[in-house]
Structures are given as C-alpha cells and as structure tokens.
N, C-alpha and C. Protein backbone atom coordinates (compact mmCIF):
# COMPACT_ATOMS: atom_id res chain seq x y z
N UNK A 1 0.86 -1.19 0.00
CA UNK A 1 0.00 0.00 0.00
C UNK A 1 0.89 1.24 0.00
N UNK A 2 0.64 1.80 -0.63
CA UNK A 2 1.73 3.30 -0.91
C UNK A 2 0.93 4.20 0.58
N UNK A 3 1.72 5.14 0.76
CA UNK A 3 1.35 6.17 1.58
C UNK A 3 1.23 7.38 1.28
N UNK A 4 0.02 8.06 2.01
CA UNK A 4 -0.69 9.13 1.22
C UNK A 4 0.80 10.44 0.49
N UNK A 5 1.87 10.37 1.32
CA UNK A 5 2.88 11.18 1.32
C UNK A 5 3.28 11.04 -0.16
N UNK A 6 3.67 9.93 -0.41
CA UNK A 6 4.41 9.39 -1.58
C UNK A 6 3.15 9.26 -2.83
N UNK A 7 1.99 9.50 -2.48
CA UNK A 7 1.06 9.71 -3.70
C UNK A 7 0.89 10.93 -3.86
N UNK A 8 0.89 11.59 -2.83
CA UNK A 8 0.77 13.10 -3.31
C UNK A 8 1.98 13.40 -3.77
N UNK A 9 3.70 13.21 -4.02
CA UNK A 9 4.44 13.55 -4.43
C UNK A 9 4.25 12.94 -5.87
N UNK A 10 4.07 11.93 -6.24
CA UNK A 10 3.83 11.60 -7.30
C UNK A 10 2.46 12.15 -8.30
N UNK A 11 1.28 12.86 -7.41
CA UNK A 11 0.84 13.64 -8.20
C UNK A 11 1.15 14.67 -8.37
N UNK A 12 1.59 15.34 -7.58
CA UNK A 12 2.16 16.89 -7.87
C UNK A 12 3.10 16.57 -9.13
N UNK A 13 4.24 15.96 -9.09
CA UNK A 13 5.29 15.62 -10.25
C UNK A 13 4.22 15.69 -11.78
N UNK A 14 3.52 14.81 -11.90
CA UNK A 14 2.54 14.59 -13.03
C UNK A 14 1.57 15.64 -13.23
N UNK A 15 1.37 16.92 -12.57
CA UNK A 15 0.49 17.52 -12.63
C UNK A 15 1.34 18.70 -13.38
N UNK A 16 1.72 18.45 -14.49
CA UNK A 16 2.70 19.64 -14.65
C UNK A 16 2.71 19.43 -16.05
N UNK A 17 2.87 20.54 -17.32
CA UNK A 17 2.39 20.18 -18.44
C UNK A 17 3.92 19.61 -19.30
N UNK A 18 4.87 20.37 -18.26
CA UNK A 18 5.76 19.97 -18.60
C UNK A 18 6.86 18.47 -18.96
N UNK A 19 6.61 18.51 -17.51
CA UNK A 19 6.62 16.63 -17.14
C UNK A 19 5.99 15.96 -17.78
N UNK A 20 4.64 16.21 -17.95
CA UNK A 20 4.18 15.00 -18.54
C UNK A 20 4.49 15.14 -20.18
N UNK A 21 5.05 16.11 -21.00
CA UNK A 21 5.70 16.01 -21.77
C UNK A 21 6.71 15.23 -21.75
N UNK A 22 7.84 15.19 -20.82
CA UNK A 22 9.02 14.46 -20.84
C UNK A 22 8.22 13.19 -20.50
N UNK A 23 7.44 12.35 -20.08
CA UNK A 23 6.68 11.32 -19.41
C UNK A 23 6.42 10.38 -21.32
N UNK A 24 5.45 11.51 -21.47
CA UNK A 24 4.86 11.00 -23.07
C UNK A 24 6.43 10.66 -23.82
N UNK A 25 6.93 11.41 -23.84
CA UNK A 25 8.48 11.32 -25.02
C UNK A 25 9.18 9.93 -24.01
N UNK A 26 9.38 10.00 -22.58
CA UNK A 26 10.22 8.50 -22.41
C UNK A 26 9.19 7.50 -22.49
N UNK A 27 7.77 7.57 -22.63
CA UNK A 27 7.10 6.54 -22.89
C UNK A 27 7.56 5.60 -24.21
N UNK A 28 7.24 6.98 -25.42
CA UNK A 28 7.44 6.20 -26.93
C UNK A 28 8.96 5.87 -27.17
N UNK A 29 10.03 6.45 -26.48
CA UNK A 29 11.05 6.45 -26.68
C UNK A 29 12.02 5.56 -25.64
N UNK A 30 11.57 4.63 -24.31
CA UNK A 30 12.03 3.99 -24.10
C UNK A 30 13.11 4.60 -22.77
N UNK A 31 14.03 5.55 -23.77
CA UNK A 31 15.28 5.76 -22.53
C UNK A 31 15.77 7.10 -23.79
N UNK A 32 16.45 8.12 -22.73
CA UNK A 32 16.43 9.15 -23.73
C UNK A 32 17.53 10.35 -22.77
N UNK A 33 18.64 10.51 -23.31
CA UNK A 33 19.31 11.71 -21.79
C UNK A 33 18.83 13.10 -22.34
N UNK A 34 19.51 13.96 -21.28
CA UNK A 34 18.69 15.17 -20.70
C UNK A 34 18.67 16.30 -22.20
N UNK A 35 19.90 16.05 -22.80
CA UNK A 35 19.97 16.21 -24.00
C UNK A 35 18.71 16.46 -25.08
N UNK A 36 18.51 15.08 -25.72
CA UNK A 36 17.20 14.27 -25.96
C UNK A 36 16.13 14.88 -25.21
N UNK A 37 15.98 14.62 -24.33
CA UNK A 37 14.62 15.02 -23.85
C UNK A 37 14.20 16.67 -23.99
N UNK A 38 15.40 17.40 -23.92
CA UNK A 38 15.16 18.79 -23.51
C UNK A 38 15.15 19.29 -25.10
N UNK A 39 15.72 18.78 -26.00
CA UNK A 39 15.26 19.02 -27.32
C UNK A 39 13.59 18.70 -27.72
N UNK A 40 13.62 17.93 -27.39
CA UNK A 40 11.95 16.64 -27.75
C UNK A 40 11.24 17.85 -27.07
N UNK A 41 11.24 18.53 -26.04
CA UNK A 41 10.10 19.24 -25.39
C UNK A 41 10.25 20.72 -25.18
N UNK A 42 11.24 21.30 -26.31
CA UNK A 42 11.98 22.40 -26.09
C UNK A 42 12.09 22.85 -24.46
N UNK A 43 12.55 22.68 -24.14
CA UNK A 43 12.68 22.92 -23.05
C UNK A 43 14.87 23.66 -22.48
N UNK A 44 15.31 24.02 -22.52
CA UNK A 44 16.89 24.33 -21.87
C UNK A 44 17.15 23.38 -20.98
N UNK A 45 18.07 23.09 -21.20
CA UNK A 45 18.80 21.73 -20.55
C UNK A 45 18.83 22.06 -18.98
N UNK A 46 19.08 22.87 -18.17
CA UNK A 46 18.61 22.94 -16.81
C UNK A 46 17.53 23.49 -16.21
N UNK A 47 16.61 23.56 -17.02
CA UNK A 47 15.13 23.26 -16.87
C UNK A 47 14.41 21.71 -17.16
N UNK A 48 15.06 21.33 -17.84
CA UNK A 48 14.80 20.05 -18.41
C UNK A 48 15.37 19.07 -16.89
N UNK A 49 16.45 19.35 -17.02
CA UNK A 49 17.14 18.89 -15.56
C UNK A 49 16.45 18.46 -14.10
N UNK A 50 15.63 19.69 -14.18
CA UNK A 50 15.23 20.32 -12.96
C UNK A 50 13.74 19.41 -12.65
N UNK A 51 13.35 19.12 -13.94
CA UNK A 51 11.93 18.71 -13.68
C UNK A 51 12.09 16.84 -13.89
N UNK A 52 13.39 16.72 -14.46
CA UNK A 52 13.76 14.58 -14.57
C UNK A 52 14.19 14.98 -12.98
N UNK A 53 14.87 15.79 -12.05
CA UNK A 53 15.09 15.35 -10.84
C UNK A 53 13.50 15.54 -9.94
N UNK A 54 12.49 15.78 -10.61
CA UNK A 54 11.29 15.94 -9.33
C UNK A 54 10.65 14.73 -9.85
N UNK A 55 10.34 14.32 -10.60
CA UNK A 55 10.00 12.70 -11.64
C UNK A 55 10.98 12.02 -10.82
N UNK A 56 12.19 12.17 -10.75
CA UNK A 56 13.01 10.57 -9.95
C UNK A 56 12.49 10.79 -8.29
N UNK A 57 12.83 11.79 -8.56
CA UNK A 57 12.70 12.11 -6.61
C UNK A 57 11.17 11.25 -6.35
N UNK A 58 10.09 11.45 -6.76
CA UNK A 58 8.72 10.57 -7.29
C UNK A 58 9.07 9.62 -7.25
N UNK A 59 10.27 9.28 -7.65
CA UNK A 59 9.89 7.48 -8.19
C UNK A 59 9.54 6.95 -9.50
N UNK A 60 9.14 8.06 -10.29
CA UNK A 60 8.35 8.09 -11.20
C UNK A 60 9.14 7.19 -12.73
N UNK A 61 10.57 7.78 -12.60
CA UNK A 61 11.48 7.66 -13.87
C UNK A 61 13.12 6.88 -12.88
N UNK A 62 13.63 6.33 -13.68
CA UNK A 62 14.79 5.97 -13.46
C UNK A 62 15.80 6.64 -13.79
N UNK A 63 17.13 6.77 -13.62
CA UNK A 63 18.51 7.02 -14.41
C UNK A 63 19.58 5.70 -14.36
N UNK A 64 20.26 5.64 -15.59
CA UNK A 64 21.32 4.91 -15.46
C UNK A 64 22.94 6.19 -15.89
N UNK A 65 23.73 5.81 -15.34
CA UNK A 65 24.79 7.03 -15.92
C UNK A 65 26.14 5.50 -15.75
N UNK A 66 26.02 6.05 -17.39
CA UNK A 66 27.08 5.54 -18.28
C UNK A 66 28.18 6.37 -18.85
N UNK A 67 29.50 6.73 -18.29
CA UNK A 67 30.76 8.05 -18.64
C UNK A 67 29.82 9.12 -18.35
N UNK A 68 30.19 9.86 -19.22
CA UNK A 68 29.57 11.09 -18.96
C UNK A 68 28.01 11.33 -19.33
N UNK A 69 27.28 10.50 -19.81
CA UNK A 69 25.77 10.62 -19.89
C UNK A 69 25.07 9.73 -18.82
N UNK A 70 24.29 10.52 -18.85
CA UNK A 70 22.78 10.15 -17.61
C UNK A 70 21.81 10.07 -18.77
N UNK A 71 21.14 8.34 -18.40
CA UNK A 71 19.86 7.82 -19.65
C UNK A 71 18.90 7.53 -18.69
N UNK A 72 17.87 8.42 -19.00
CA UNK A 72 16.47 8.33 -17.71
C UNK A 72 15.09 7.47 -18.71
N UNK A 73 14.59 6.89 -18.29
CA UNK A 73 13.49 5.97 -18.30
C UNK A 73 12.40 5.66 -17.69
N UNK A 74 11.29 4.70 -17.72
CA UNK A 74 10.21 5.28 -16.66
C UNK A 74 10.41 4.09 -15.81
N UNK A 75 10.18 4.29 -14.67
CA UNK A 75 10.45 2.81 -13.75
C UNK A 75 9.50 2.36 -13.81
N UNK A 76 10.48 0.72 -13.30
CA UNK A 76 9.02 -0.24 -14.11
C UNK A 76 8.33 -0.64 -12.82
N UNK A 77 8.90 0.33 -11.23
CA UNK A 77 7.68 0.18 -10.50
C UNK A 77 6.70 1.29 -10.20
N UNK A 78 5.51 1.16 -10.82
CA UNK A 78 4.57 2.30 -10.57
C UNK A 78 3.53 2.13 -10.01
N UNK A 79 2.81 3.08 -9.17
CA UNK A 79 1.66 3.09 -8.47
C UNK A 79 0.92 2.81 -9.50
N UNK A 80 -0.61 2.57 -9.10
CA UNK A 80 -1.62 2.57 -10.08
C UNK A 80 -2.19 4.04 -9.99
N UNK A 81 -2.16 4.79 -9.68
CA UNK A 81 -2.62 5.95 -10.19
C UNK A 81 -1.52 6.78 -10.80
N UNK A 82 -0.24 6.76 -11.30
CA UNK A 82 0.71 7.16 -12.11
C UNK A 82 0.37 6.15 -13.22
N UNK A 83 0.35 5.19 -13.13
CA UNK A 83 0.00 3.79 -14.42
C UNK A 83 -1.02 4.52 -15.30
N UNK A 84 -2.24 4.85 -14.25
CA UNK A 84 -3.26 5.19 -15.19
C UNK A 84 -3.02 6.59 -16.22
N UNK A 85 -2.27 7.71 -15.38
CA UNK A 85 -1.84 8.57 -16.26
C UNK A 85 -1.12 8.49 -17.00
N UNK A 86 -0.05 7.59 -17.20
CA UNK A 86 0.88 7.05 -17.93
C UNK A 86 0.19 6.84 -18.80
N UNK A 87 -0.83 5.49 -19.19
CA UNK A 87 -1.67 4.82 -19.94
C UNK A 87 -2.61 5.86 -21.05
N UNK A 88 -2.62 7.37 -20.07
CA UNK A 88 -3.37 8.22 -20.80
C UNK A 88 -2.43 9.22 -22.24
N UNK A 89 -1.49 8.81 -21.81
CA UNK A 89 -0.22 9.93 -22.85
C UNK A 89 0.00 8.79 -24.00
C-alpha cells in the first residue's frame, strides 16, 4: 500500500504540463538523456534537468549514468494511479 505522502508527491510531479511532456516522449522512446529530452520538449537543458530530478525524486522515472551521460526511463515500478496517467499519454 503506498502512503498518502508518496502519492501526493507523485501527483504533484505529473500535474505539470511539462513533465508530462518528458513522461509522453520517455514513454514512446524507451530511454532518452537530458539532451534528448530537452530538445523533444523544447525545453533548456537545466530546466529540463530540474523537472527529470522531481520525476526521480517521485519514483516516477529511473537514471542509469554511463561516462559522462545520464539515460532516464520510466520505472518499471509504478503506483496505479501514475499507471493510469501514464496509460493516458
């Protein structure tokens, strides 16, 4: 059972038009660094930054960092009410 704490962080994260831009793009795209993503959603790379660290902090997305790149993804453990928004993009 998740706790109310950790669902409300995970909705706030998703409630954002931004995020769920980067959300939709690592959906179809699998795994994608900050690079990638911040192009895909015009967004400036430490803005882009700023909003994959409130998504991990969530839980929401993963990172792997390989040399000098960080490749973020969506984790494959999710609440069911992130699932369902997920499911909606």
């Amino acid at each position: 059972m998740v706790s109310i704490r950790t669902l409300e962080g995970q909705l706030r994260a998703v409630a954002n038009a931004r995020r769920l831009g980067i959300l939709s793009f690592l959906k179809k795209n699998q795994s994608a660094t900050v690079g990638e993503i911040s192009n895909a959603v015009r967004l400036k790379g430490p803005s882009a930054s700023q909003h994959l660290r409130i998504l991990k902090s969530a839980g929401i997305i993963e990172h792997k960092k390989r040399g000098l790149f960080v490749t973020y993804r969506l984790s494959l453990k999710q609440e069911e009410p992130v699932k369902k928004v997920l499911s909606l993009l």
